[in-house]
C-alpha atoms as a PDB file:
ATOM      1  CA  UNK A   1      81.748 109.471  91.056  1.00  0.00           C
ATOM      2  CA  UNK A   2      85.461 108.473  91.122  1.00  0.00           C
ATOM      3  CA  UNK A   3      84.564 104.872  92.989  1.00  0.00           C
ATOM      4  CA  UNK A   4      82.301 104.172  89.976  1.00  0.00           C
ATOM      5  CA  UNK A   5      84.541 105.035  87.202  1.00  0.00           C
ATOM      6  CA  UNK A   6      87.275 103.226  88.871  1.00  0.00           C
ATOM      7  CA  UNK A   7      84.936  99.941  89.220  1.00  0.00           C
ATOM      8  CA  UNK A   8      83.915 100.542  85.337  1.00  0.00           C
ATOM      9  CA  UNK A   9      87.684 100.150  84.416  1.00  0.00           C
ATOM     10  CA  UNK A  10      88.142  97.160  87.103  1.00  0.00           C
ATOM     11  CA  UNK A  11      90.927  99.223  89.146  1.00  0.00           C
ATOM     12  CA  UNK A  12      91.123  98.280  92.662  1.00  0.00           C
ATOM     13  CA  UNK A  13      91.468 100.688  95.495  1.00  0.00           C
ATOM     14  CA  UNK A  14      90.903 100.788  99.661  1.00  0.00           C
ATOM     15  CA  UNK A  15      89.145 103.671 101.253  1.00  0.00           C
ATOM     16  CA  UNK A  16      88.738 104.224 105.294  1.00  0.00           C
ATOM     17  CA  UNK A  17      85.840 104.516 107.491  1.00  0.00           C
ATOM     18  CA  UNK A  18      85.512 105.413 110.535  1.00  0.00           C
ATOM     19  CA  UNK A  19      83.340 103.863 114.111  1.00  0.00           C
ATOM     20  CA  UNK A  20      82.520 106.246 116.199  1.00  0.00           C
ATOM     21  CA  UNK A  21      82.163 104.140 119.417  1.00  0.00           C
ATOM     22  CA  UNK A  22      79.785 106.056 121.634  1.00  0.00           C
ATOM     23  CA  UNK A  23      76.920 106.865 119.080  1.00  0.00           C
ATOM     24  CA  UNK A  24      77.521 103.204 117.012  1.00  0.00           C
ATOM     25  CA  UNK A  25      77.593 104.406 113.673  1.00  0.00           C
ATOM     26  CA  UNK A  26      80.108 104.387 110.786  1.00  0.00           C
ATOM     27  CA  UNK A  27      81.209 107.819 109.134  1.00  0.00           C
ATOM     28  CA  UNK A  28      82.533 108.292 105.819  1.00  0.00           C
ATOM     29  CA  UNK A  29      86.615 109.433 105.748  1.00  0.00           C
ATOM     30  CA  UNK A  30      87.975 110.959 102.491  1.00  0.00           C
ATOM     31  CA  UNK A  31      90.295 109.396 100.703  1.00  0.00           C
ATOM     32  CA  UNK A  32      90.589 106.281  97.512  1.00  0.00           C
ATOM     33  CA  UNK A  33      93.796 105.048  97.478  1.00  0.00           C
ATOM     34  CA  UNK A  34      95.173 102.602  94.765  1.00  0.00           C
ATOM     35  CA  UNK A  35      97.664 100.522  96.831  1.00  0.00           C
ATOM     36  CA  UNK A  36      96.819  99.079 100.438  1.00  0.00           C
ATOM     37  CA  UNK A  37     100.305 101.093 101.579  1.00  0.00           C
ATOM     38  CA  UNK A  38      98.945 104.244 100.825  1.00  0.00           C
ATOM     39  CA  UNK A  39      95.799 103.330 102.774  1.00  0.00           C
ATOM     40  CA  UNK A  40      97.106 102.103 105.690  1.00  0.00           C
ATOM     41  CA  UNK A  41      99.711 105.274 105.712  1.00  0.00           C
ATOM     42  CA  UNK A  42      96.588 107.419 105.711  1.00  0.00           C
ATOM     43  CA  UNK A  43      95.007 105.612 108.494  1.00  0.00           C
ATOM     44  CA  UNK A  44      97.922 105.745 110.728  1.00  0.00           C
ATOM     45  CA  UNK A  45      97.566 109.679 109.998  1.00  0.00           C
ATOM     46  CA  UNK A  46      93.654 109.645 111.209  1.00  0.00           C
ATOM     47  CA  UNK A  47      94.615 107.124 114.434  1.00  0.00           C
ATOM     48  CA  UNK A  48      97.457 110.231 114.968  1.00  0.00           C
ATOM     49  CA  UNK A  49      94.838 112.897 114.643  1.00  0.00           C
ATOM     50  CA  UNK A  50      92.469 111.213 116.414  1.00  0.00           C
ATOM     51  CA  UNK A  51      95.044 111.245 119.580  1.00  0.00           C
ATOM     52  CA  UNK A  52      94.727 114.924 118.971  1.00  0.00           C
ATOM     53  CA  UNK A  53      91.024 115.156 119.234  1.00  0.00           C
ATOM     54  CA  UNK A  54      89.918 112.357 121.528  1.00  0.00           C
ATOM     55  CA  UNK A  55      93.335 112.407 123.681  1.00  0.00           C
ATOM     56  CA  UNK A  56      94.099 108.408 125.182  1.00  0.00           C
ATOM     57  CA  UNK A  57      93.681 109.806 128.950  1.00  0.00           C
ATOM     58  CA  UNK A  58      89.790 111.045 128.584  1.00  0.00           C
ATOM     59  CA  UNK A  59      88.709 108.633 125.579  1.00  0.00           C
ATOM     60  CA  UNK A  60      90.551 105.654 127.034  1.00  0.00           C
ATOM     61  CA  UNK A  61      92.285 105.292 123.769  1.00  0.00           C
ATOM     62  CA  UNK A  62      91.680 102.046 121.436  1.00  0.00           C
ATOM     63  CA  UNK A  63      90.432 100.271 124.281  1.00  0.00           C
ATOM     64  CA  UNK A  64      88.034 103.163 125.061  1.00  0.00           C
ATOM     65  CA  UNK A  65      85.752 105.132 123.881  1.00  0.00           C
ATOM     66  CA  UNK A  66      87.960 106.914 121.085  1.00  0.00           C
ATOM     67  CA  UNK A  67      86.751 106.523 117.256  1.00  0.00           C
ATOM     68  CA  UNK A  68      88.396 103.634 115.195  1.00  0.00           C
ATOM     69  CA  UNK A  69      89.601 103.585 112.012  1.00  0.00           C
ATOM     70  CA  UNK A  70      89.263 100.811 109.248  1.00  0.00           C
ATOM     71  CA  UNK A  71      90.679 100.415 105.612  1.00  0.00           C
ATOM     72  CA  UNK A  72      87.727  98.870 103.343  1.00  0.00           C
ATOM     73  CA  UNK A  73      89.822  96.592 101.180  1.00  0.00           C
ATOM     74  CA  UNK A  74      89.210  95.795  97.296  1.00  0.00           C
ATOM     75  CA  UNK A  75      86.520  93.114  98.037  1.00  0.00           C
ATOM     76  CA  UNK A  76      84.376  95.262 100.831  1.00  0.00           C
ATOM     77  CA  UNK A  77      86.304  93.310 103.554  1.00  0.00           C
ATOM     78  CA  UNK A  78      87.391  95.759 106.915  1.00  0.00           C
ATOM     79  CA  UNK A  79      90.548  95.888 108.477  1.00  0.00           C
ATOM     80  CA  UNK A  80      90.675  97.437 111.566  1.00  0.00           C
ATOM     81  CA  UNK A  81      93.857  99.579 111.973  1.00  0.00           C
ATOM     82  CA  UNK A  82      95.329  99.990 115.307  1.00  0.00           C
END
């Protein structure tokens, strides 16, 4: 509801998603943010939780098998966050 009200008045904002890297899918995260700094701020908070959950020495880390994180910027393009 918020994404389309924010599209109506031409507002740009980033959200996250998330890859989960064993099953191959994407996964909704929470969160529209109005400036890329606040984005990438909340990503570096998932990436830290994510340590928590999928800890580097079982998941392998980024280079594993542990879940990624990626802003969505304005124009649908991803950036993966690392």
């Amino acid at each position: 509801m918020c994404e389309k009200v924010l599209r109506r008045l031409g507002v740009k904002f980033w959200r996250m998603r998330g890859w989960d890297t064993l099953a191959g899918e994407w996964y909704a995260l929470p969160g529209i943010f109005l400036s890329e700094g606040a984005a990438r701020r909340a990503a570096r908070r998932r990436l830290k939780q994510l340590e928590k959950l999928q800890p580097s020495r079982v998941s392998g880390g980024q280079d594993g098998v542990q879940d990624q994180v990626f802003l969505v910027c304005p124009d649908g393009m991803l950036q993966r966050i690392r």
